[in-house]
Structures are given as structure tokens and as C-alpha cells.
Protein backbone atom coordinates (compact mmCIF):
# COMPACT_ATOMS: atom_id res chain seq x y z
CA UNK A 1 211.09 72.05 -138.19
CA UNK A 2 212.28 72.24 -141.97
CA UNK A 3 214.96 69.43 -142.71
CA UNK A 4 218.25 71.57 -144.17
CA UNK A 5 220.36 68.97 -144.76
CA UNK A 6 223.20 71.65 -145.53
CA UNK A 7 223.13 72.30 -142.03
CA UNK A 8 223.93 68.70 -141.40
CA UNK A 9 226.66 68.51 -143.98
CA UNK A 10 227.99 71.56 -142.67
CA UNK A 11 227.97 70.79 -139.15
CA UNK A 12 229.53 67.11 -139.87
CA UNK A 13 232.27 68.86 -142.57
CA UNK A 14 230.54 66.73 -145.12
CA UNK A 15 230.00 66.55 -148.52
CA UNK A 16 226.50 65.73 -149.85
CA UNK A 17 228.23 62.98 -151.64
CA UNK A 18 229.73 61.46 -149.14
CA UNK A 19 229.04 57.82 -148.30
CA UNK A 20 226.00 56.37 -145.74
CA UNK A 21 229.07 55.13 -143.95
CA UNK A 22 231.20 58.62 -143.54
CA UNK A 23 227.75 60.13 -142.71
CA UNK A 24 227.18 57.81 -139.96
CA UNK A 25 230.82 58.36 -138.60
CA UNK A 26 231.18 62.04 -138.60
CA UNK A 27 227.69 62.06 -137.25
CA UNK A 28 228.76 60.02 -134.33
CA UNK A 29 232.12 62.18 -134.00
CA UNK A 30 230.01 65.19 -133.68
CA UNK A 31 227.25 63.91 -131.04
CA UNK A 32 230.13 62.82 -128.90
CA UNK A 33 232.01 66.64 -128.76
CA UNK A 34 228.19 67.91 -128.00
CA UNK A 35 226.93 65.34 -125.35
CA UNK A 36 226.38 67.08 -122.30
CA UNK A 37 228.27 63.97 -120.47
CA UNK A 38 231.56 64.45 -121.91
CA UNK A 39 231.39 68.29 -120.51
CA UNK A 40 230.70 67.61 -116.70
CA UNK A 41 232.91 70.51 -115.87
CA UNK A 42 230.55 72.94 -117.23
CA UNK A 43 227.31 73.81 -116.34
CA UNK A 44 224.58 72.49 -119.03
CA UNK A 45 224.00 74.85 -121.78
CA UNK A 46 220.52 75.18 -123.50
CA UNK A 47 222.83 76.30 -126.88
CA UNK A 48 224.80 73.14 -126.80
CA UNK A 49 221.17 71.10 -126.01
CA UNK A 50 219.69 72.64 -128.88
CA UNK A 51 222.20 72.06 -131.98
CA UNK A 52 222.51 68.17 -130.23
CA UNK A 53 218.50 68.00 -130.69
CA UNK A 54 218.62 70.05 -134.05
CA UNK A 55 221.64 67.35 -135.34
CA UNK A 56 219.78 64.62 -134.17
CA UNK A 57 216.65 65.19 -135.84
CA UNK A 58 218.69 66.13 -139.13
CA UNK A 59 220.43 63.09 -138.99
CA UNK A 60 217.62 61.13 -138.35
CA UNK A 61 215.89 63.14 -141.74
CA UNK A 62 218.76 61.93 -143.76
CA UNK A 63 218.75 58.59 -142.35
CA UNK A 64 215.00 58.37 -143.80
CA UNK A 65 215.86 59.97 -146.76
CA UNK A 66 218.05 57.22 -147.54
CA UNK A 67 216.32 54.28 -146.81
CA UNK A 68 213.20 55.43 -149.04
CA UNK A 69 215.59 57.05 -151.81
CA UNK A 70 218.37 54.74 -151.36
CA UNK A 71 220.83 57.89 -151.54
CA UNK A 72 221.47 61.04 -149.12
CA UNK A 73 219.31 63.75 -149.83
CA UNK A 74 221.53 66.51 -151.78
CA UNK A 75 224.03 63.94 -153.11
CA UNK A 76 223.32 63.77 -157.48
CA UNK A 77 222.02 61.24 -158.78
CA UNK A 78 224.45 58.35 -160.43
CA UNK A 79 223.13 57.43 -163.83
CA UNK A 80 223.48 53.10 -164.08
CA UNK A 81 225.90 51.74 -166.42
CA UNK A 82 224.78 51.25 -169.65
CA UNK A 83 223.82 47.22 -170.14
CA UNK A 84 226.01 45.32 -172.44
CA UNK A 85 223.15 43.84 -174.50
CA UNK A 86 223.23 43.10 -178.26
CA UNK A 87 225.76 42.75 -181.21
CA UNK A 88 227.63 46.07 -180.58
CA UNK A 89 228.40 44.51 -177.24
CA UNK A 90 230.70 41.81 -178.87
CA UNK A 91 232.67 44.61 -180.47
């Protein structure tokens, strides 16, 4: 399985910037509305089994992503702040 992560932001309402922390939160949100045991009243659908196991394994991507990259896949880059070294510093 390919990882699209735009899936995943889409699915969550996300952002590819959005923090570790909102991505761990709206993935949690989502899993919740799609886990078979908050839907006893209906009969198990192979649908709703499928996008949980398809979020799952893109969360799990990102997850990875971010521990190697140490940012979400997608999100840009942040260039560092320049360093305040030398005499043009003091100015």
C-alpha cells in the first residue's frame, strides 16, 4: 500500500502543517466515529473496516515519518533562525 498522506490530512480535516499534537488528536477523534464498537446497532461493515485499517496504517506512516524526519511528511520545511554571531550582532 502507497502512503498518501493527503488522504490522512483529508480524512482528519488537517493541514499538513499542523502540529504532532493536533495530528494525534484528530487522529484519535476519527478512529473513535469509525470503531466498529461505538456502532453496535449496525451490522459490521467491511467499508467502515477498511478506511479504519487504511487510517491506521496512514497514521502509523506519518507517525514514522516524524520520528526519522522530525516533521510530518507534507508539512515545509522551517528554515532555523539565523545565529546571532559576530560584530553585526551587537548592532
Amino acid at each position: 500500500m502507497s502512503q498518501d498522506f493527503a488522504l490522512l490530512y483529508m480524512q482528519l480535516g488537517l493541514h499538513p502543517d499542523c502540529s504532532l499534537e493536533d495530528l494525534k488528536r484528530a487522529y484519535r477523534v476519527r478512529v473513535a466515529e469509525l470503531h466498529p464498537d461505538r456502532h453496535l446497532d449496525q451490522p459490521p461493515s467491511n467499508d467502515t473496516h477498511r478506511d479504519l485499517t487504511e487510517l491506521t496504517a496512514l497514521y502509523s506512516g506519518a507517525i514514522r515519518f516524524h520520528r526519522i524526519h522530525g516533521r510530518l511528511p507534507g508539512s515545509t520545511l522551517r528554515a532555523a533562525a539565523p545565529s546571532r554571531v559576530g560584530p553585526e550582532a551587537a548592532t
